[in-house]
PDB file of N, CA and C in Angstrom:
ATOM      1  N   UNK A   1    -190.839 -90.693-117.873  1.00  0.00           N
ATOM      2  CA  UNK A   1    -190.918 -91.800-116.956  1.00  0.00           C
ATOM      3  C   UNK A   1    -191.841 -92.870-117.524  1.00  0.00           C
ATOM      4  N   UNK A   2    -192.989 -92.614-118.196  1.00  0.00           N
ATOM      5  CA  UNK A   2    -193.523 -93.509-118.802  1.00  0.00           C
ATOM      6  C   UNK A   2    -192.983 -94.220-119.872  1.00  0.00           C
ATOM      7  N   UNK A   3    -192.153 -93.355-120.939  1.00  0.00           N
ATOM      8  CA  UNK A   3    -191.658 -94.511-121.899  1.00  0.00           C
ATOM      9  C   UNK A   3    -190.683 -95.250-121.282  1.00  0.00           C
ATOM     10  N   UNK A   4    -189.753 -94.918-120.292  1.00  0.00           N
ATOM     11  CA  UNK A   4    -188.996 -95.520-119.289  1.00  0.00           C
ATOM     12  C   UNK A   4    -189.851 -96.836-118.921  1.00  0.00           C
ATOM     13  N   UNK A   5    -191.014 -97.044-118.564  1.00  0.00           N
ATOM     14  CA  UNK A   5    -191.595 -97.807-118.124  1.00  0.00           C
ATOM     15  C   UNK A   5    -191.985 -98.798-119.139  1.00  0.00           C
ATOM     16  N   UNK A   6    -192.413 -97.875-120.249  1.00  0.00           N
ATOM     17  CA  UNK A   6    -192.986 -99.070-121.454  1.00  0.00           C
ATOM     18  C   UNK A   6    -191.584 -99.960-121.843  1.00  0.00           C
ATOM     19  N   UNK A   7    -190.373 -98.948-122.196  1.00  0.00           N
ATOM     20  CA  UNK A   7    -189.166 -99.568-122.565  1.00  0.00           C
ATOM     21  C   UNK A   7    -188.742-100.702-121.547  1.00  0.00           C
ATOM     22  N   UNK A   8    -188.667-100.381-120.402  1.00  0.00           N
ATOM     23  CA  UNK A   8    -188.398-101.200-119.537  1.00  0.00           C
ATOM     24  C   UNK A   8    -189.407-102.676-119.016  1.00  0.00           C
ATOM     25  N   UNK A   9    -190.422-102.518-119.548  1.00  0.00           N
ATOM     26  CA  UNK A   9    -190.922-103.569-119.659  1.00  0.00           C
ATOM     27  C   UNK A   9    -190.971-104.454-121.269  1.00  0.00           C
ATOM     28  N   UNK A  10    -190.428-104.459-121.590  1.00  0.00           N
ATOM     29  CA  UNK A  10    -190.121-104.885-123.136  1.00  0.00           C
ATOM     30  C   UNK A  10    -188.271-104.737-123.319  1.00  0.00           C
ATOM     31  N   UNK A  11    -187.791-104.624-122.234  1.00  0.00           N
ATOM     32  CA  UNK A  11    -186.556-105.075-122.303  1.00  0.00           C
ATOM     33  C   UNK A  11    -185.310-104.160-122.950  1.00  0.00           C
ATOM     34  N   UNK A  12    -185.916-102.599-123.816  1.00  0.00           N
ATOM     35  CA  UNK A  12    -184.716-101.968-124.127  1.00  0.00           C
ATOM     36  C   UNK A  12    -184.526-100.537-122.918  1.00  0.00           C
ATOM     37  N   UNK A  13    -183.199-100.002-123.355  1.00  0.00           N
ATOM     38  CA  UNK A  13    -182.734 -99.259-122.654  1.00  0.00           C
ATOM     39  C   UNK A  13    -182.642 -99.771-121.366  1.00  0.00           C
ATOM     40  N   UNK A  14    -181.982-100.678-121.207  1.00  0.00           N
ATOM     41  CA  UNK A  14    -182.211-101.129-119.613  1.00  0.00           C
ATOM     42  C   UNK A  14    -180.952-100.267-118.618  1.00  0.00           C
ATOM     43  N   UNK A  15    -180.046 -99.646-119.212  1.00  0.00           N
ATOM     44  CA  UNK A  15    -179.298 -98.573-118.752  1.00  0.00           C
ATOM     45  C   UNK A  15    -180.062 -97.932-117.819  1.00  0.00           C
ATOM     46  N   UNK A  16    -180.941 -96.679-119.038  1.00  0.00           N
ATOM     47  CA  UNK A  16    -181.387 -95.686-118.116  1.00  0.00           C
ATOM     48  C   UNK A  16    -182.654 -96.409-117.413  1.00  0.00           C
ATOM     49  N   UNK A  17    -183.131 -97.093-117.531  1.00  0.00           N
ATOM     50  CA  UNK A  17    -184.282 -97.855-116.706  1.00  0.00           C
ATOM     51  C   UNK A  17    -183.387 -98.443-115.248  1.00  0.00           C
ATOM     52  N   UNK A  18    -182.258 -98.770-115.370  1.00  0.00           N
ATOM     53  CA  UNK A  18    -181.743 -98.800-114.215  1.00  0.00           C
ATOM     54  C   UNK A  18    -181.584 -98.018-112.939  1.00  0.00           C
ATOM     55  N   UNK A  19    -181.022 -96.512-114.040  1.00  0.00           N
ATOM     56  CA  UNK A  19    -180.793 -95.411-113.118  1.00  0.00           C
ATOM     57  C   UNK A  19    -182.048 -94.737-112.600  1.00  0.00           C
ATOM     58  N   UNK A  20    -182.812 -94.819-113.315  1.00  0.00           N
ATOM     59  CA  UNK A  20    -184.101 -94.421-112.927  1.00  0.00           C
ATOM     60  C   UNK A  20    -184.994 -95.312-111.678  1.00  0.00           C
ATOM     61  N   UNK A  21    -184.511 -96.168-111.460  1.00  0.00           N
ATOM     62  CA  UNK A  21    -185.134 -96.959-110.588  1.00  0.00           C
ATOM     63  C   UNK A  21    -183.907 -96.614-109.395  1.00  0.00           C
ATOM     64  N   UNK A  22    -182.720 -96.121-109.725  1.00  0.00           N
ATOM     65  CA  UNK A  22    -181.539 -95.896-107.968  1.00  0.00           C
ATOM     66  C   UNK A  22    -182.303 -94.267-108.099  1.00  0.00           C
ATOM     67  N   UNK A  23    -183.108 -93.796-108.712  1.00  0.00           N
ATOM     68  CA  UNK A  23    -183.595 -91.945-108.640  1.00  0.00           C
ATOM     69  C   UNK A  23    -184.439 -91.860-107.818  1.00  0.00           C
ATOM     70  N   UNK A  24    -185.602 -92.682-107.611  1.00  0.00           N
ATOM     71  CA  UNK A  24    -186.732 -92.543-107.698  1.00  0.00           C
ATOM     72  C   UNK A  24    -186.967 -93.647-107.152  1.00  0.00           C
ATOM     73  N   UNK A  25    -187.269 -93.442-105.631  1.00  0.00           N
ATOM     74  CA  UNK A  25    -188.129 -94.348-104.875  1.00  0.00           C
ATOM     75  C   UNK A  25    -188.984 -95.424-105.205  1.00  0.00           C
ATOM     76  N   UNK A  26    -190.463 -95.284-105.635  1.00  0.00           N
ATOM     77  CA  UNK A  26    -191.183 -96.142-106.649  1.00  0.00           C
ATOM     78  C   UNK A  26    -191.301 -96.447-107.811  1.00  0.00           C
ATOM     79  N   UNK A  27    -190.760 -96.306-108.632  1.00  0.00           N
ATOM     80  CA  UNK A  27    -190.071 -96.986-109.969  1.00  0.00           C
ATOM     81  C   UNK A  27    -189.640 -97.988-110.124  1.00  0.00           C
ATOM     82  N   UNK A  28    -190.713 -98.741-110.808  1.00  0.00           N
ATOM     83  CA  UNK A  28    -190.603-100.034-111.769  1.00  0.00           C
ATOM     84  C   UNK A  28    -190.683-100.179-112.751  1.00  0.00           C
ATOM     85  N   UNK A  29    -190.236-101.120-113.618  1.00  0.00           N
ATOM     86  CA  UNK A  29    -190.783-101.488-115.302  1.00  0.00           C
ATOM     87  C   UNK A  29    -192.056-101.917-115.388  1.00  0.00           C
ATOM     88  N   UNK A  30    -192.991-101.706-114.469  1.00  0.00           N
ATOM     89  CA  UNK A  30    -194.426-102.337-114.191  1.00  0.00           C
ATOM     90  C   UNK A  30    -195.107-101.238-114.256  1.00  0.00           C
ATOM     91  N   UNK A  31    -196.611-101.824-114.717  1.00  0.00           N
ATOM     92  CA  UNK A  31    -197.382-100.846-115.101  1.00  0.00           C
ATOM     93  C   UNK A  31    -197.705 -99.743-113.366  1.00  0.00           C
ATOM     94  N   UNK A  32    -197.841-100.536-112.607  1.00  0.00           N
ATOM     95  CA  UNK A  32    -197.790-100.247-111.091  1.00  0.00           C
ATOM     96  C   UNK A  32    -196.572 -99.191-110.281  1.00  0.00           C
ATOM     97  N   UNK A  33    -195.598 -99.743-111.027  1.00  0.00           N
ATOM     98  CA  UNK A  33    -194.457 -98.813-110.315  1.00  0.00           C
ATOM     99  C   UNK A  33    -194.810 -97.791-111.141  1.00  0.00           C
ATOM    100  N   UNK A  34    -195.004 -97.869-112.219  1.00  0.00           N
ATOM    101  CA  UNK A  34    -194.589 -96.445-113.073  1.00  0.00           C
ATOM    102  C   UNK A  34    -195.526 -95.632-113.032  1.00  0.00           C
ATOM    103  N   UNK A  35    -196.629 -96.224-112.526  1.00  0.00           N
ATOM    104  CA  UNK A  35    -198.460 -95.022-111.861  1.00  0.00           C
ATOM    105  C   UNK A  35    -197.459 -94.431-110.875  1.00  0.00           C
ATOM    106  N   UNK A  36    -196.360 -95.281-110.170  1.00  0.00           N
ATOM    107  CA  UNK A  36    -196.326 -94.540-108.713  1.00  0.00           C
ATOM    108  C   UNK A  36    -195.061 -93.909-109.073  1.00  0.00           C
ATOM    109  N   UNK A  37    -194.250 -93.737-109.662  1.00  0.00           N
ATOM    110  CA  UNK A  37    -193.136 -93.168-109.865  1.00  0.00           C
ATOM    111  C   UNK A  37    -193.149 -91.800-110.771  1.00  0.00           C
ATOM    112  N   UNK A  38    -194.633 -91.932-111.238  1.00  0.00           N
ATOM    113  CA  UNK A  38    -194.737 -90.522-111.984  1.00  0.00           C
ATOM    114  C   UNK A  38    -195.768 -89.527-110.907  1.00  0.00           C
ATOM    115  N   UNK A  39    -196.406 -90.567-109.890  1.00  0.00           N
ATOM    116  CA  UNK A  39    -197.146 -89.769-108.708  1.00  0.00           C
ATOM    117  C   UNK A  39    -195.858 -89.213-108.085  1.00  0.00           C
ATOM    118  N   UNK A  40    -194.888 -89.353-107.438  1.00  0.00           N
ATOM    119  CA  UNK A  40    -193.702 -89.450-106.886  1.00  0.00           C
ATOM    120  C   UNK A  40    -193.174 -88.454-107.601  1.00  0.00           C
ATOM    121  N   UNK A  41    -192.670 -87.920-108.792  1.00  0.00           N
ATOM    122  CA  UNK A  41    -192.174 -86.947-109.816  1.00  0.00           C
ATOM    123  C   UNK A  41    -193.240 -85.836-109.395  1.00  0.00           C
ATOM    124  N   UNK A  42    -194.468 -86.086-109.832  1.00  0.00           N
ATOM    125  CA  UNK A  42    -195.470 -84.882-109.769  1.00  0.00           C
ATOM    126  C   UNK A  42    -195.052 -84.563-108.249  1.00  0.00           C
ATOM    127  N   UNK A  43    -195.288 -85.394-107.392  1.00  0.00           N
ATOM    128  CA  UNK A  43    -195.006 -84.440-105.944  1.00  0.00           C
ATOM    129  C   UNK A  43    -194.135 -83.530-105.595  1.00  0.00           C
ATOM    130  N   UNK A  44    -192.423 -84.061-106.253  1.00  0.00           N
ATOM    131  CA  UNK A  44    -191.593 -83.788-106.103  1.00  0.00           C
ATOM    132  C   UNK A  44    -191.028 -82.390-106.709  1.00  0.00           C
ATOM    133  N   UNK A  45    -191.843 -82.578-107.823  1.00  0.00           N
ATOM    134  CA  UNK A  45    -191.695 -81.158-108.993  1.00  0.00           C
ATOM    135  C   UNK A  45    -192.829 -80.181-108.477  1.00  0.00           C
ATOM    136  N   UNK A  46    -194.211 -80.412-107.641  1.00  0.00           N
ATOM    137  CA  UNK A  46    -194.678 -79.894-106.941  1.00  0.00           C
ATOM    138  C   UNK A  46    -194.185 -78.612-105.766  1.00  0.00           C
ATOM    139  N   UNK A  47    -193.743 -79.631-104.775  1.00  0.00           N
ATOM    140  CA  UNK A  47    -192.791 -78.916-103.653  1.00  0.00           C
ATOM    141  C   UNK A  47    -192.036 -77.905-104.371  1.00  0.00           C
ATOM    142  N   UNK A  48    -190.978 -78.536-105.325  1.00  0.00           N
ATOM    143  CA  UNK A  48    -190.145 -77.182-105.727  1.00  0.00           C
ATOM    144  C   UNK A  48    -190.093 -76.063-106.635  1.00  0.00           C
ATOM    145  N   UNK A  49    -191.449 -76.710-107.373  1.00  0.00           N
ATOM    146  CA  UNK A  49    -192.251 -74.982-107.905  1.00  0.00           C
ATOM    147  C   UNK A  49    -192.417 -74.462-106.862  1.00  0.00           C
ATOM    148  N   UNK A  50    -193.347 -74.699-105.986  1.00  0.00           N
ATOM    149  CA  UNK A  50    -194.068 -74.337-104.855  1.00  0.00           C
ATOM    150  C   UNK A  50    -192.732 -73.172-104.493  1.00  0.00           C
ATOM    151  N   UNK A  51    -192.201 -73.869-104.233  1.00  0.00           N
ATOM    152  CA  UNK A  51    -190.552 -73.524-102.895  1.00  0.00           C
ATOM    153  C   UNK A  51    -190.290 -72.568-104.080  1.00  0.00           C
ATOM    154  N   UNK A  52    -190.152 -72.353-105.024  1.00  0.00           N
ATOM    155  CA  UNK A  52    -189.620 -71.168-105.868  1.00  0.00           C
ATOM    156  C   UNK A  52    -190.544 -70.346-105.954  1.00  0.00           C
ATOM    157  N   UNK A  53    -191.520 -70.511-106.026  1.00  0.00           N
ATOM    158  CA  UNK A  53    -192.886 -69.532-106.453  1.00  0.00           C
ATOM    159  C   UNK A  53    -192.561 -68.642-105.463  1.00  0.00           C
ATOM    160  N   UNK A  54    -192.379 -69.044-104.047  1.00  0.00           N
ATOM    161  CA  UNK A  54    -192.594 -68.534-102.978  1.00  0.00           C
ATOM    162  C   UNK A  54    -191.383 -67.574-102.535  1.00  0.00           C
ATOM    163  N   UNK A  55    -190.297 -68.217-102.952  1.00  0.00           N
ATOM    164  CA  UNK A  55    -189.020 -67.497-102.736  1.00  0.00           C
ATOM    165  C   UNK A  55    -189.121 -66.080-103.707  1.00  0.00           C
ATOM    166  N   UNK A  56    -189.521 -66.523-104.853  1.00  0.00           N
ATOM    167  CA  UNK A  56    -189.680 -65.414-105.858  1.00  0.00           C
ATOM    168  C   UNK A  56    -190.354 -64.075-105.147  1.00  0.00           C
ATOM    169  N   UNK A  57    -192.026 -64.538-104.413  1.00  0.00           N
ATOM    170  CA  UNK A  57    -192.580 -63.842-104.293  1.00  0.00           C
ATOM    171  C   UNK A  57    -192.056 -62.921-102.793  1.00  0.00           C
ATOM    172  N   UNK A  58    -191.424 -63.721-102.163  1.00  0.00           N
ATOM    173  CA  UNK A  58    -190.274 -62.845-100.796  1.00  0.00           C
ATOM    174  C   UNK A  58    -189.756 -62.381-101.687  1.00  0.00           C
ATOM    175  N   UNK A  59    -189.215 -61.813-102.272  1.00  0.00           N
ATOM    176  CA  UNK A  59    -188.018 -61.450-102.111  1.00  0.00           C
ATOM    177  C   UNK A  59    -188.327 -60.360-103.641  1.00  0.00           C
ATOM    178  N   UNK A  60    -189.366 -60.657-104.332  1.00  0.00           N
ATOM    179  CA  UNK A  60    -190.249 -59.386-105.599  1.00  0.00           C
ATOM    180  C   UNK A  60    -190.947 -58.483-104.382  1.00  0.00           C
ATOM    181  N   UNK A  61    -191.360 -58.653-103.271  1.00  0.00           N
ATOM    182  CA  UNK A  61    -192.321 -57.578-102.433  1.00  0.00           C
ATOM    183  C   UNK A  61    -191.039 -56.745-102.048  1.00  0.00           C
ATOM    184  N   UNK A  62    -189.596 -57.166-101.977  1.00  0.00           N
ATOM    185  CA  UNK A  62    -188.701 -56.038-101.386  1.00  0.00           C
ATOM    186  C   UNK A  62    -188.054 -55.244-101.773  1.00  0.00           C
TER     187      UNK A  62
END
């Protein structure tokens, strides 16, 4: 997401800098969106370790 950001502010790959901005809520080619679009990733990849860790651990106790 960050080179997404550097690229996208310097004008290449504007493809996937596109799609990445319809993915992902706060995502910009700005130094600003892309603090918040990789806060936004970490959360997101957060929850669903979390949500697996947990499923794992139901279901290893049985």
């Amino acid at each position: 997401m960050v080179l997404l950001g550097v690229f996208g502010a310097v004008g290449v790959y504007e493809g996937a800098v596109r799609m990445m901005e319809q993915w992902h809520l706060f995502f910009e080619p700005t130094v600003v969106g892309t603090v918040a679009g990789v806060i936004e990733a970490v959360i997101i990849t957060f929850v669903f370790t979390y949500s697996v860790a947990w499923l794992y651990n139901v279901f290893a106790q049985r």
